[in-house]
C-alpha atoms as a PDB file:
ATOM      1  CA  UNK A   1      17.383  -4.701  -7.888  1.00  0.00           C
ATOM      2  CA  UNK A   2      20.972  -4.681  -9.813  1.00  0.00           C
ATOM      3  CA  UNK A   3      21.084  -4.025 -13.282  1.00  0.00           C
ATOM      4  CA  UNK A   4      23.922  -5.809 -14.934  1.00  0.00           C
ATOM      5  CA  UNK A   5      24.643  -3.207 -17.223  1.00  0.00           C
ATOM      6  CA  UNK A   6      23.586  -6.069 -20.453  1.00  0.00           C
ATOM      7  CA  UNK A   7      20.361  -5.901 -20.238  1.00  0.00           C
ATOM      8  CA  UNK A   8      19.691  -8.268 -17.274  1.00  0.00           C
ATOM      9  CA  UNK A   9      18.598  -7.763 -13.628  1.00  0.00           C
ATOM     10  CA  UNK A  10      18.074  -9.458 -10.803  1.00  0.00           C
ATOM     11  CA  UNK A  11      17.347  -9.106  -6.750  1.00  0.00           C
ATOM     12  CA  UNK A  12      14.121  -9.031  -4.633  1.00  0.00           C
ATOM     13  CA  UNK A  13      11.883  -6.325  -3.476  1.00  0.00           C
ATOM     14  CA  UNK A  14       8.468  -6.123  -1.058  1.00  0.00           C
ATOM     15  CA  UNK A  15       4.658  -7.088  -2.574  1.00  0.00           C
ATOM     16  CA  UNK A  16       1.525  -5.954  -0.508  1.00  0.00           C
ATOM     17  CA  UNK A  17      -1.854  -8.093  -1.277  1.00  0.00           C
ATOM     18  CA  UNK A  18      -4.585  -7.771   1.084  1.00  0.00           C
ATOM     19  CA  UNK A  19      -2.346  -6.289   3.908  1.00  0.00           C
ATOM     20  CA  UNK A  20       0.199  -8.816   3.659  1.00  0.00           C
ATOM     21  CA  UNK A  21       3.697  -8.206   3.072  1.00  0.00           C
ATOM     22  CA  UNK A  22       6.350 -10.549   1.247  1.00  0.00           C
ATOM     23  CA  UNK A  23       9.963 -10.475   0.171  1.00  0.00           C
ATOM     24  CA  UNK A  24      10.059 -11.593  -3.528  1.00  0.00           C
ATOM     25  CA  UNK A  25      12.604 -12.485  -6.152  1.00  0.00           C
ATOM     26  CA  UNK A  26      12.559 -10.897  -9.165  1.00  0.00           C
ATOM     27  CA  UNK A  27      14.237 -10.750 -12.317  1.00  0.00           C
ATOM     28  CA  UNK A  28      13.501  -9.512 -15.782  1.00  0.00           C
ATOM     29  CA  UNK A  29      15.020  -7.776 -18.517  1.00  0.00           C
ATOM     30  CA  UNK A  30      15.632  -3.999 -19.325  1.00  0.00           C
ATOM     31  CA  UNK A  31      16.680  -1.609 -22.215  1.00  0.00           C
ATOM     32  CA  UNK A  32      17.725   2.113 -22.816  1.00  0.00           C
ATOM     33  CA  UNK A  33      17.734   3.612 -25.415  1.00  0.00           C
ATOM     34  CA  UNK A  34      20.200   6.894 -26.581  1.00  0.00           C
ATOM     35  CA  UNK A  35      17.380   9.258 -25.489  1.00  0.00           C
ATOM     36  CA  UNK A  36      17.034   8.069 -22.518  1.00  0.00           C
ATOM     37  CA  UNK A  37      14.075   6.126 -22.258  1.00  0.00           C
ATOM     38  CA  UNK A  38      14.022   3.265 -20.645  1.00  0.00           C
ATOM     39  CA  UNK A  39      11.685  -0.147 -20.313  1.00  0.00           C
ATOM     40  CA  UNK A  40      12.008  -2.950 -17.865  1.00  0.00           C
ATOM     41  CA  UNK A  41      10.338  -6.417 -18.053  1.00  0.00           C
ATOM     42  CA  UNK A  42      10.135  -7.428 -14.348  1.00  0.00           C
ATOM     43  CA  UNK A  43       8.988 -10.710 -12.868  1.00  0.00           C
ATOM     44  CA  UNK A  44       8.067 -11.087  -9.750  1.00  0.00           C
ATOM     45  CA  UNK A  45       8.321 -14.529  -7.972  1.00  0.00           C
ATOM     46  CA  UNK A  46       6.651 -16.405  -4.777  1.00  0.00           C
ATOM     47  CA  UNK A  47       8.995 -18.257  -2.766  1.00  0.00           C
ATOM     48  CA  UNK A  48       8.419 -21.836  -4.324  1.00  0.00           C
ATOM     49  CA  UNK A  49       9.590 -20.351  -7.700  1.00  0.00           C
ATOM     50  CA  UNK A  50       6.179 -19.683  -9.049  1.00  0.00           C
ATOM     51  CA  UNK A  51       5.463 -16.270 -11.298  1.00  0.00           C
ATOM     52  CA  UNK A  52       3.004 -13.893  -8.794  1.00  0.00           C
ATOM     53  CA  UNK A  53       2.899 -11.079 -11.886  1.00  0.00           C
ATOM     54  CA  UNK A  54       4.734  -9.903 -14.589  1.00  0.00           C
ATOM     55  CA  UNK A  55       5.575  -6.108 -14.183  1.00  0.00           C
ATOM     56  CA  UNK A  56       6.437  -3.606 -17.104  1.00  0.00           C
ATOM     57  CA  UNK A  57       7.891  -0.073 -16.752  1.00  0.00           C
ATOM     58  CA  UNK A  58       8.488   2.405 -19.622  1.00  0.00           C
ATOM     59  CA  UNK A  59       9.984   5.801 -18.295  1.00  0.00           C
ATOM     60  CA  UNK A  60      13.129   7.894 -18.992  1.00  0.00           C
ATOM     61  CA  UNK A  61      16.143   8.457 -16.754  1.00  0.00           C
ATOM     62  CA  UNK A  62      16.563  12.034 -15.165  1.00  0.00           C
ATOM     63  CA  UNK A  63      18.861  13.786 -12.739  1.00  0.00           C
ATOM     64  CA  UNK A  64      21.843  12.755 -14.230  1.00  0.00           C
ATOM     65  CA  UNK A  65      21.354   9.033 -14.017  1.00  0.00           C
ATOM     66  CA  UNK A  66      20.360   9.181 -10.527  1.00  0.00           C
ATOM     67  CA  UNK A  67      16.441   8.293 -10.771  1.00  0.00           C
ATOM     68  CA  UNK A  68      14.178   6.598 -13.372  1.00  0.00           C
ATOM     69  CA  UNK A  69      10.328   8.072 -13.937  1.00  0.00           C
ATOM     70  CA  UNK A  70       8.058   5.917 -15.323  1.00  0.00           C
ATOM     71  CA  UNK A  71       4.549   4.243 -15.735  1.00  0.00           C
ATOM     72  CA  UNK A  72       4.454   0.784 -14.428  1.00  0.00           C
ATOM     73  CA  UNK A  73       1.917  -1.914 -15.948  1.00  0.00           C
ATOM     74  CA  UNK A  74       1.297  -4.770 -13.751  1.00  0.00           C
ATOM     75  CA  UNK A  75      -0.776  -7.835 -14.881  1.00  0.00           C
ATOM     76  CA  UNK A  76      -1.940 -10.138 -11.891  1.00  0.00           C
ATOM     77  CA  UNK A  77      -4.000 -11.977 -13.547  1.00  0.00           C
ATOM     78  CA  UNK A  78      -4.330 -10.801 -17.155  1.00  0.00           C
ATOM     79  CA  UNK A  79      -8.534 -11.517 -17.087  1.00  0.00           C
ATOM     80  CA  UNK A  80      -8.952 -10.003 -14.096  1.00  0.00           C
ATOM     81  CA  UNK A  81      -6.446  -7.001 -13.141  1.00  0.00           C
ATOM     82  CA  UNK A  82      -4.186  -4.394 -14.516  1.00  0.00           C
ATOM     83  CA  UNK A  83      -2.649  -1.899 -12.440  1.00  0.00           C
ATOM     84  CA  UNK A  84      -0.615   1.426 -13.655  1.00  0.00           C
ATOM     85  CA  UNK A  85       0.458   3.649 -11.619  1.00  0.00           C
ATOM     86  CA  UNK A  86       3.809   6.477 -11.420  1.00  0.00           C
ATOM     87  CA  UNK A  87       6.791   5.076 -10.472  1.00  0.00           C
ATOM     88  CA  UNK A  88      10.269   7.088  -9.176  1.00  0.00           C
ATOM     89  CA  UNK A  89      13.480   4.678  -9.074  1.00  0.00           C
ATOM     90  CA  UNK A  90      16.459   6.029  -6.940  1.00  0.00           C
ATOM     91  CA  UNK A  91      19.642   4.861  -7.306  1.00  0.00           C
ATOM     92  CA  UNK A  92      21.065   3.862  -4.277  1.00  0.00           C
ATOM     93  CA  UNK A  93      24.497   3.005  -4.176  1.00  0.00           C
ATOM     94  CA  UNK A  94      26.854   6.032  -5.742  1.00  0.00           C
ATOM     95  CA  UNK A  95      28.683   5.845  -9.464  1.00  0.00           C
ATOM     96  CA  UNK A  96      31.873   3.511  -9.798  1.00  0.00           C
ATOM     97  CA  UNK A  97      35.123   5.186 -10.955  1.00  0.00           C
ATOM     98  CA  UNK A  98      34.697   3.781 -14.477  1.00  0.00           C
ATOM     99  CA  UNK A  99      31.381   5.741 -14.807  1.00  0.00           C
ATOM    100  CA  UNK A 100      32.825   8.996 -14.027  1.00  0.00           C
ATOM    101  CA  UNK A 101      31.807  11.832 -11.937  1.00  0.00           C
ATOM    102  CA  UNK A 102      29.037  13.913 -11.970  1.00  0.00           C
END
């Protein structure tokens, strides 16, 4: 995923259902907050555009920026299944110059 740095993000990531693996878009919205907690509304999309679930994550941002714990919500079907489980977020791709160094 790429967060825009506004409040917006965007790319794709894996979904396993029944032993079946798919690529799916995703976008959402995300905040933080001076503490550093964080929260992330993420959708999660089948190829045709159709919504497969809606994903939240509240957490807070440790090692220096690097990685995101958090508790991530996700509603299937909201009559039928809600899952939450731990989540760790790496960041993959080093700081730019205008963030400064570590």
């Amino acid at each position: 995923m790429v967060l825009d740095g506004a409040g917006s993000l965007s790319g794709s990531g894996y979904r396993v259902l029944a032993g079946n693996v798919a690529m799916s878009p995703v976008s959402g919205t995300y905040s933080v907050q001076p503490n550093c907690s964080v929260s992330f509304e993420i959708t999660v999309f089948r190829g045709d555009g159709s919504v497969v679930h809606v994903d939240q994550v509240f957490g807070v941002i440790i090692e220096s920026g690097l990685k995101v714990r958090g508790a991530l919500v996700s509603t299937v079907d909201p009559a039928t299944l809600t899952v939450q489980f731990e989540k760790i977020a790496q960041r993959v791709f080093p700081k730019a110059a205008s963030e400064g160094a570590d």
